[in-house]
PDB file of N, CA and C in Angstrom:
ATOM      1  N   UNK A   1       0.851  -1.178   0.000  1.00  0.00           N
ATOM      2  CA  UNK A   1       0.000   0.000   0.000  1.00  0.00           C
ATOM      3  C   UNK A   1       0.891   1.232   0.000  1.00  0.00           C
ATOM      4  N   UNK A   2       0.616   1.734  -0.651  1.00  0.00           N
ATOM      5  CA  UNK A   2       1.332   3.404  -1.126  1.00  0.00           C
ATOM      6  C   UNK A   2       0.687   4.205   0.109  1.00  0.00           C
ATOM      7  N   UNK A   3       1.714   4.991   0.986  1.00  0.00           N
ATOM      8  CA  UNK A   3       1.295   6.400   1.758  1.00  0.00           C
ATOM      9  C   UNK A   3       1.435   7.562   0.831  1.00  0.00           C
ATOM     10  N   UNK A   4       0.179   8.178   0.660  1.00  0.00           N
ATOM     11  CA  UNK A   4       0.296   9.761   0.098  1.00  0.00           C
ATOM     12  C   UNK A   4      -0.347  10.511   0.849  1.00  0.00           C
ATOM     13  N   UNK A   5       0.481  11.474   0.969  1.00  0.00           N
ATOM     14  CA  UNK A   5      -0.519  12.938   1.819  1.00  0.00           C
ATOM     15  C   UNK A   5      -1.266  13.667   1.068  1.00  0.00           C
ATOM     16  N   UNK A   6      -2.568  14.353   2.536  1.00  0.00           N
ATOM     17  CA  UNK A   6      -3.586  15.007   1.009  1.00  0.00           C
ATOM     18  C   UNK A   6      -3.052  16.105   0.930  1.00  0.00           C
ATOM     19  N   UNK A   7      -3.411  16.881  -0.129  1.00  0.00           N
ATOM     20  CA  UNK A   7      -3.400  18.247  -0.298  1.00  0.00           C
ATOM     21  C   UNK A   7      -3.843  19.268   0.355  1.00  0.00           C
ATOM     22  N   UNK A   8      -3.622  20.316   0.585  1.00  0.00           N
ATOM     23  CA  UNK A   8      -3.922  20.864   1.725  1.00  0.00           C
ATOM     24  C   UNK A   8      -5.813  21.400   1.355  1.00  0.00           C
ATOM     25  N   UNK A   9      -6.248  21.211   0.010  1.00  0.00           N
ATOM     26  CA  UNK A   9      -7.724  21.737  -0.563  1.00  0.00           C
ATOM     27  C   UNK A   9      -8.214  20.223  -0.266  1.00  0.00           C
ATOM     28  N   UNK A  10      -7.632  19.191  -0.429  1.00  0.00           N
ATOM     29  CA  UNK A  10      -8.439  17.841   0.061  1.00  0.00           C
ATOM     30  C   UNK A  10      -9.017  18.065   1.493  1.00  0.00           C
ATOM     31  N   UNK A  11      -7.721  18.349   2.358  1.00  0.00           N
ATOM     32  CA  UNK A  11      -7.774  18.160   3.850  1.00  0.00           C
ATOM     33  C   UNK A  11      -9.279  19.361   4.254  1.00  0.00           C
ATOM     34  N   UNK A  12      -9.301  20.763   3.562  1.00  0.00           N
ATOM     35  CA  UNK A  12      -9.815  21.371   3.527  1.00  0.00           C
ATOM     36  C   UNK A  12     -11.629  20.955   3.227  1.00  0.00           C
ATOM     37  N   UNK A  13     -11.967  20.233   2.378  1.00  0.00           N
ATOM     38  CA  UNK A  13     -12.724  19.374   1.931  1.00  0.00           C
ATOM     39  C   UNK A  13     -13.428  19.126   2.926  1.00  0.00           C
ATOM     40  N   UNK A  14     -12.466  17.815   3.372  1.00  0.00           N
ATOM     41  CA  UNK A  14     -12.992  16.930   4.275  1.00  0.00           C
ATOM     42  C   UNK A  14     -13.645  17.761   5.697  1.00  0.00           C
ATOM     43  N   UNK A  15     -12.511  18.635   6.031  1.00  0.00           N
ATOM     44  CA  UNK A  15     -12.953  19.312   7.141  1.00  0.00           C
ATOM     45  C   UNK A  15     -14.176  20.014   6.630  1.00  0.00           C
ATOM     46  N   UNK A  16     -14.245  20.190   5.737  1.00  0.00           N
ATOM     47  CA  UNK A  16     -15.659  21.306   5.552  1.00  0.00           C
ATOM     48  C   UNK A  16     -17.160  20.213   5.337  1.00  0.00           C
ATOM     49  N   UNK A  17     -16.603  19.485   5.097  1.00  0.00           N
ATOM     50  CA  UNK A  17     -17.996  17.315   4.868  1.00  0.00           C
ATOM     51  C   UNK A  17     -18.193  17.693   5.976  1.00  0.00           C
ATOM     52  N   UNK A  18     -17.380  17.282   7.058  1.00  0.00           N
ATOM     53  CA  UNK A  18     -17.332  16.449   8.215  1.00  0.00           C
ATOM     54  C   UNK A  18     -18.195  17.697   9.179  1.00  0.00           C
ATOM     55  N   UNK A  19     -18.176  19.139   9.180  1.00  0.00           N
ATOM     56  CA  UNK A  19     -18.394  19.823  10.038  1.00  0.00           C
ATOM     57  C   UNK A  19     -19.766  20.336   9.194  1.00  0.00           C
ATOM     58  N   UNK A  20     -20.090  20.399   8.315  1.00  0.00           N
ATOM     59  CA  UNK A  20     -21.313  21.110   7.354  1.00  0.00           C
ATOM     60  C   UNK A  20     -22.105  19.283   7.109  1.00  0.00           C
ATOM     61  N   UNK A  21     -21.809  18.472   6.234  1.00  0.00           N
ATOM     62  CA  UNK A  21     -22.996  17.759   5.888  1.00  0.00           C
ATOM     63  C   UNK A  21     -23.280  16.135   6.784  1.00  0.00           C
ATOM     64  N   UNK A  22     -22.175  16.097   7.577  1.00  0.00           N
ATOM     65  CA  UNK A  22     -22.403  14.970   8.715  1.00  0.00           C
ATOM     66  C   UNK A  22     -21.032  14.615   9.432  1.00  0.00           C
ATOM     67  N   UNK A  23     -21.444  14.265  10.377  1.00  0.00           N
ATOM     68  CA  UNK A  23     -20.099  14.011  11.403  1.00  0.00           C
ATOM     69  C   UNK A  23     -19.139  12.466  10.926  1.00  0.00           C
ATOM     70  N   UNK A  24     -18.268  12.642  11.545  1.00  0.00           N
ATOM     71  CA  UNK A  24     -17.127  11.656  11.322  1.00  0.00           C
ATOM     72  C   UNK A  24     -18.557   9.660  12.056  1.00  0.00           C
ATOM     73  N   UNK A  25     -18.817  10.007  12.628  1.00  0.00           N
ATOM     74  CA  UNK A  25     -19.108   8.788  13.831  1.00  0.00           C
ATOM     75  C   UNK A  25     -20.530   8.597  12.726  1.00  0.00           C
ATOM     76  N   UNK A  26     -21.677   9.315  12.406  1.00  0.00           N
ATOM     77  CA  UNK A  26     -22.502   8.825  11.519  1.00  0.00           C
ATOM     78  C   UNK A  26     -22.142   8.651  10.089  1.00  0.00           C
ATOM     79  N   UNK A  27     -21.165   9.019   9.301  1.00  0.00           N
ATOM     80  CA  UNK A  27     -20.681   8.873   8.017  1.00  0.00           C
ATOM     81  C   UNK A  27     -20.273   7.190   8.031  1.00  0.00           C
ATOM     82  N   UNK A  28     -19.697   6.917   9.619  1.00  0.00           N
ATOM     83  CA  UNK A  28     -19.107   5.577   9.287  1.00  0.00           C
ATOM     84  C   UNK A  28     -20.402   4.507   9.709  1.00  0.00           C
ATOM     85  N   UNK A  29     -21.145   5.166  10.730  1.00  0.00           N
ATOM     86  CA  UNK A  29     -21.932   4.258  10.402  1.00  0.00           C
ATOM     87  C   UNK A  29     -23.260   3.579   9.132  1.00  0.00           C
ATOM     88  N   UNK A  30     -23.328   4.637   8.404  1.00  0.00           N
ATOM     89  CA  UNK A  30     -23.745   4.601   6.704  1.00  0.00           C
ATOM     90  C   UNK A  30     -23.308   3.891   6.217  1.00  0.00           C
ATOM     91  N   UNK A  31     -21.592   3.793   6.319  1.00  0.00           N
ATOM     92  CA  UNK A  31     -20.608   3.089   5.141  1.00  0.00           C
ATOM     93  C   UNK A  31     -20.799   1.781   5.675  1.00  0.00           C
ATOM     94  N   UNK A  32     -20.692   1.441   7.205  1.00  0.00           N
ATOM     95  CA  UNK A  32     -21.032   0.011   7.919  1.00  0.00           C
ATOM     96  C   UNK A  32     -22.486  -0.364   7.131  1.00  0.00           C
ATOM     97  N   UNK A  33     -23.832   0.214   7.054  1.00  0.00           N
ATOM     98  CA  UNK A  33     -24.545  -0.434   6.793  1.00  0.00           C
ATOM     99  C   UNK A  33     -24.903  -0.589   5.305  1.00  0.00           C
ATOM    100  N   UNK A  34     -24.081   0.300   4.131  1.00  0.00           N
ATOM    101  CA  UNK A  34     -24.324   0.167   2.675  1.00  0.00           C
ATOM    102  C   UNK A  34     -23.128  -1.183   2.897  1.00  0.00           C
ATOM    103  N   UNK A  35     -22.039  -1.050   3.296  1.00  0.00           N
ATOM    104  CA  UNK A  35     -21.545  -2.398   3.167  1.00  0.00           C
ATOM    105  C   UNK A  35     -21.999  -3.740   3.498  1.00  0.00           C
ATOM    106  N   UNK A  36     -22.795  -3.643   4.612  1.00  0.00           N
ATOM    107  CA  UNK A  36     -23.822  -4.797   5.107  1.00  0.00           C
ATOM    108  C   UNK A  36     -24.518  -5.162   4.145  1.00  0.00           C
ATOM    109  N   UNK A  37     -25.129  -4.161   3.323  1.00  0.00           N
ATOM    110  CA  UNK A  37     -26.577  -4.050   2.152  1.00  0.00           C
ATOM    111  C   UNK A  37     -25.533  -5.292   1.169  1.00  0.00           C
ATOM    112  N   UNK A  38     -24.706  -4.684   0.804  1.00  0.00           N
ATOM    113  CA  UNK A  38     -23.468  -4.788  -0.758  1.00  0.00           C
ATOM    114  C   UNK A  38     -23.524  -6.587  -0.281  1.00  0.00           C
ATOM    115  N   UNK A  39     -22.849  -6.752   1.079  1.00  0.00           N
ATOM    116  CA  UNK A  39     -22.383  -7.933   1.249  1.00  0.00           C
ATOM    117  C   UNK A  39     -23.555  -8.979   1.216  1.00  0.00           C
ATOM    118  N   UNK A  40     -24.747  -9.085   1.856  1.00  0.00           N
ATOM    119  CA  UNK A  40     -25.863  -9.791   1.794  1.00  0.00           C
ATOM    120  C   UNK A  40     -26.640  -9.695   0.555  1.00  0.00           C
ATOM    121  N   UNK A  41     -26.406  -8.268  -0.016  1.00  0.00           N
ATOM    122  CA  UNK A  41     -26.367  -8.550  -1.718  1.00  0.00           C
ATOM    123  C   UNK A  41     -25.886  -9.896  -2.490  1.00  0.00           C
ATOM    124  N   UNK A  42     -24.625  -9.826  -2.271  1.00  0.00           N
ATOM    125  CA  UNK A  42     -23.437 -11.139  -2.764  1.00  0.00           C
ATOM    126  C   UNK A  42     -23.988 -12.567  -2.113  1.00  0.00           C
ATOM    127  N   UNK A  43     -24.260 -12.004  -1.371  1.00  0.00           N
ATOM    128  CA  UNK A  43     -24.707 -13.637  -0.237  1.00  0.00           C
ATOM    129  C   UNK A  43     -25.727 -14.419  -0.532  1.00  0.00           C
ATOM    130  N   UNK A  44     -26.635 -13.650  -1.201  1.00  0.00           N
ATOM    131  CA  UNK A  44     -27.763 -13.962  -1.587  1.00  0.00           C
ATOM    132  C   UNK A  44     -28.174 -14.284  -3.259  1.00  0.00           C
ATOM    133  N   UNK A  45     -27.161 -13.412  -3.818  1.00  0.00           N
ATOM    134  CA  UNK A  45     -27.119 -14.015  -5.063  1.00  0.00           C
ATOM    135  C   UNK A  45     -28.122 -13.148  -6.070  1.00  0.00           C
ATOM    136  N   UNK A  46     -28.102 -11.591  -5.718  1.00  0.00           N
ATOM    137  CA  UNK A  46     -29.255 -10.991  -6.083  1.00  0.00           C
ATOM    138  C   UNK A  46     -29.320 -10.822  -7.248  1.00  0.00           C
ATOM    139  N   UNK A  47     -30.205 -11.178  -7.828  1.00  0.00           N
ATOM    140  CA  UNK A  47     -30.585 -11.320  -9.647  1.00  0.00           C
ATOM    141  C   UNK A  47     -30.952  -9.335  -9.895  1.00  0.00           C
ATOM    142  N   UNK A  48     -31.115  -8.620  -9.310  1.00  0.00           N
ATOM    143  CA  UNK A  48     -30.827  -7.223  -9.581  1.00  0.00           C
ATOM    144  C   UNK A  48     -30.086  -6.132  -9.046  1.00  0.00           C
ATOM    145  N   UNK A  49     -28.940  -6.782  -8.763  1.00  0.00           N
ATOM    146  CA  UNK A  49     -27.679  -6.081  -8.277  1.00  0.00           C
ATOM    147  C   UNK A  49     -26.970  -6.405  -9.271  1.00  0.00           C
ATOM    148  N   UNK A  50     -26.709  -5.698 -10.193  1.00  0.00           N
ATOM    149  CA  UNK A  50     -25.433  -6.039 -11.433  1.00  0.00           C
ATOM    150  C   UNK A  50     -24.614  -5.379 -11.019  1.00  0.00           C
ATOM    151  N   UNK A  51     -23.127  -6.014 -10.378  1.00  0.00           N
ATOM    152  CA  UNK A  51     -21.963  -5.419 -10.103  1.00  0.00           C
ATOM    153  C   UNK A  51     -21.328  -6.540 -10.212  1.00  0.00           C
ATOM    154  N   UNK A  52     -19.830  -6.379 -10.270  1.00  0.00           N
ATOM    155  CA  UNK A  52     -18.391  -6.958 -10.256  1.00  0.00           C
ATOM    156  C   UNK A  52     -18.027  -7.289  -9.072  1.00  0.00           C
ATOM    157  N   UNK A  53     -18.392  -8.870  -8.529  1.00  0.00           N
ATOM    158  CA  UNK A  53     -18.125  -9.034  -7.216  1.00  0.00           C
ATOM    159  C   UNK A  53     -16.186  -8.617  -6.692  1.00  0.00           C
ATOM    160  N   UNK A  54     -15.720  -8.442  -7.488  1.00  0.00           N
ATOM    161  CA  UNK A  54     -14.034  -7.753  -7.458  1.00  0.00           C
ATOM    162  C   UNK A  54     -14.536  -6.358  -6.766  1.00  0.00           C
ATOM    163  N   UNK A  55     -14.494  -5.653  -7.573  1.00  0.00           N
ATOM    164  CA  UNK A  55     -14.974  -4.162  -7.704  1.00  0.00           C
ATOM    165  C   UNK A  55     -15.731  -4.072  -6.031  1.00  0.00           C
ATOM    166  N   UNK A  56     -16.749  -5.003  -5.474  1.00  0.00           N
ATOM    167  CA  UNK A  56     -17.203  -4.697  -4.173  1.00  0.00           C
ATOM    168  C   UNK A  56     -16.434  -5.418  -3.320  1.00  0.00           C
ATOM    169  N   UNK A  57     -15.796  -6.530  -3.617  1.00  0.00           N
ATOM    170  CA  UNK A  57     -14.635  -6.686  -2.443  1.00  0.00           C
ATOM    171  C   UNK A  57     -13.639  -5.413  -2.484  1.00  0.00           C
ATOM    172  N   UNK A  58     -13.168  -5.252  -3.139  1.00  0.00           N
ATOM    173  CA  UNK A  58     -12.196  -3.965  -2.719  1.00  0.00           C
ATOM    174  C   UNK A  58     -12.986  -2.629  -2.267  1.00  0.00           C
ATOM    175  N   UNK A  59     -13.928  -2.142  -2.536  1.00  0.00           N
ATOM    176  CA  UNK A  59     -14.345  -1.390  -2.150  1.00  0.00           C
ATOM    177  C   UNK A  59     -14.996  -1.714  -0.503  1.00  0.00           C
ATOM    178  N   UNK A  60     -15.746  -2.854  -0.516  1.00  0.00           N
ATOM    179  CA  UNK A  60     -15.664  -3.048   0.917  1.00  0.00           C
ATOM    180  C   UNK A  60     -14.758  -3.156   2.053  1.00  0.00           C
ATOM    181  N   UNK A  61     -13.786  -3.593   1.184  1.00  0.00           N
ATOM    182  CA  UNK A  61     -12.240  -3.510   1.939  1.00  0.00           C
ATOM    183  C   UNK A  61     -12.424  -1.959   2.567  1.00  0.00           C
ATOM    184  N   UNK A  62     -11.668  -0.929   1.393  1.00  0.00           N
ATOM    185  CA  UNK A  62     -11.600   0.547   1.628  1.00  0.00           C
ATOM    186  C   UNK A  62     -12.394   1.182   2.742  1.00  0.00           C
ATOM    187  N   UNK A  63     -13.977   0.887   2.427  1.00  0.00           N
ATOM    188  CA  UNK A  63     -14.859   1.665   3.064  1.00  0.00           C
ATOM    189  C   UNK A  63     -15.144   1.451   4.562  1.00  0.00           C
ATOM    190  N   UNK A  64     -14.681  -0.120   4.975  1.00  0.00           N
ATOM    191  CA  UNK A  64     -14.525  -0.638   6.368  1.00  0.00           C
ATOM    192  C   UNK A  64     -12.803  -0.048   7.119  1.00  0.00           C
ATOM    193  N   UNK A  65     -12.440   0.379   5.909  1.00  0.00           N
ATOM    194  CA  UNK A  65     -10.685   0.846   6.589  1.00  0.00           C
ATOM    195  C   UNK A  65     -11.488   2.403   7.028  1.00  0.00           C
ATOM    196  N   UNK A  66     -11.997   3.329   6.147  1.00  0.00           N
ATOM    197  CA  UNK A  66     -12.444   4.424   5.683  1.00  0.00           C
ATOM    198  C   UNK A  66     -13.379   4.638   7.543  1.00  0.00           C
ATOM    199  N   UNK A  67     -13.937   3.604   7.755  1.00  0.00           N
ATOM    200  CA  UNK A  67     -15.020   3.600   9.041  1.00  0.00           C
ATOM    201  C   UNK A  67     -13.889   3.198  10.191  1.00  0.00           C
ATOM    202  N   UNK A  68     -12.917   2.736  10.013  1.00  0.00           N
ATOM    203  CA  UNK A  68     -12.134   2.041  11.407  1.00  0.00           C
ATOM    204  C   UNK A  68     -11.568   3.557  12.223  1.00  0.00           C
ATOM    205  N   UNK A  69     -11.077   4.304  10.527  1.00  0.00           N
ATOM    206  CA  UNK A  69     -10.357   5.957  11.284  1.00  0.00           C
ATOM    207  C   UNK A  69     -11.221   6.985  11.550  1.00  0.00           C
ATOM    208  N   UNK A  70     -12.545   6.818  10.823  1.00  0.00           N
ATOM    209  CA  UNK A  70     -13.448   8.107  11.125  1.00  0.00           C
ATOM    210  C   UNK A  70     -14.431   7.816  12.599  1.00  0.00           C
ATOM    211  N   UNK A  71     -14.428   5.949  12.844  1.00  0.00           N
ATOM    212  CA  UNK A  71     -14.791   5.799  14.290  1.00  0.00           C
ATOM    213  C   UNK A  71     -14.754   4.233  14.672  1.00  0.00           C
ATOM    214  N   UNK A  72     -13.678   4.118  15.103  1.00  0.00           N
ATOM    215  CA  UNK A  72     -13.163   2.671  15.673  1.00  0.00           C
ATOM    216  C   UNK A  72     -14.170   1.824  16.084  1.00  0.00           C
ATOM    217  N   UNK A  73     -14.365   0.886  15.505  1.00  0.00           N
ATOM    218  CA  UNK A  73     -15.318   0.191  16.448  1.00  0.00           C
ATOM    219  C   UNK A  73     -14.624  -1.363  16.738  1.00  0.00           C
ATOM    220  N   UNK A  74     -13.939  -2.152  15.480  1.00  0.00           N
ATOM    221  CA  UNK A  74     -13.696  -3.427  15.488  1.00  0.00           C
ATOM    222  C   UNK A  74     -12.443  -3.304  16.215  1.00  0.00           C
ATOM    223  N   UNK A  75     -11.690  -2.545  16.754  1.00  0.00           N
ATOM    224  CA  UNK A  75      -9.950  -1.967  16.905  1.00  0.00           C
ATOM    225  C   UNK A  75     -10.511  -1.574  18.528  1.00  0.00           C
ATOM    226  N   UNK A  76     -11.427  -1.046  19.186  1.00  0.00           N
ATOM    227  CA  UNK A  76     -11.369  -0.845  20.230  1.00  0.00           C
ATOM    228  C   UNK A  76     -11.657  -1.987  20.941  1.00  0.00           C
ATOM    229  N   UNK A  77     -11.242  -2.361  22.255  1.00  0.00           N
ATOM    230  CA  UNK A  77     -10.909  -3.435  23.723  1.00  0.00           C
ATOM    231  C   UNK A  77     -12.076  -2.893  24.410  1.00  0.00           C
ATOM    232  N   UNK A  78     -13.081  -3.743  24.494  1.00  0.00           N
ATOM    233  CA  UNK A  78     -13.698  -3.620  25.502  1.00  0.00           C
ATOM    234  C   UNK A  78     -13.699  -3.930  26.884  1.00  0.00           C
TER     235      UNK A  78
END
């Protein structure tokens, strides 16, 4: 995996998402449950979900990394 830093108009971005159209802690929980949707999609074998089961493994990959930093859930010790 390649480290790149954002740009300082990315970083800018994000800070302006995160504080104007939803917080860090509900964004990830969205991405937790469209990934839930995606995966029981696959599981099930849905005759009207046309996608590239590739294409949603990696993206489910991303979007569960994407939810671990915007709000830990599988990484925190209870």
């Amino acid at each position: 995996m390649s480290v790149n830093t954002l740009s300082k108009e990315t970083e800018l971005r994000l800070n302006e998402f995160f504080n104007q159209a939803t917080d860090p802690k509900s964004f990830a929980k969205a991405i937790r449950k469209v990934n839930y949707l995606l995966a029981m999609s696959l599981m099930r074998e849905c005759e009207t979900l046309q996608i590239d089961p590739k294409s949603v493994e990696q993206g489910y990959f991303w979007l569960n990394e994407l939810a671990e930093i915007l709000n830990p859930y599988f990484e925190v010790e209870n």
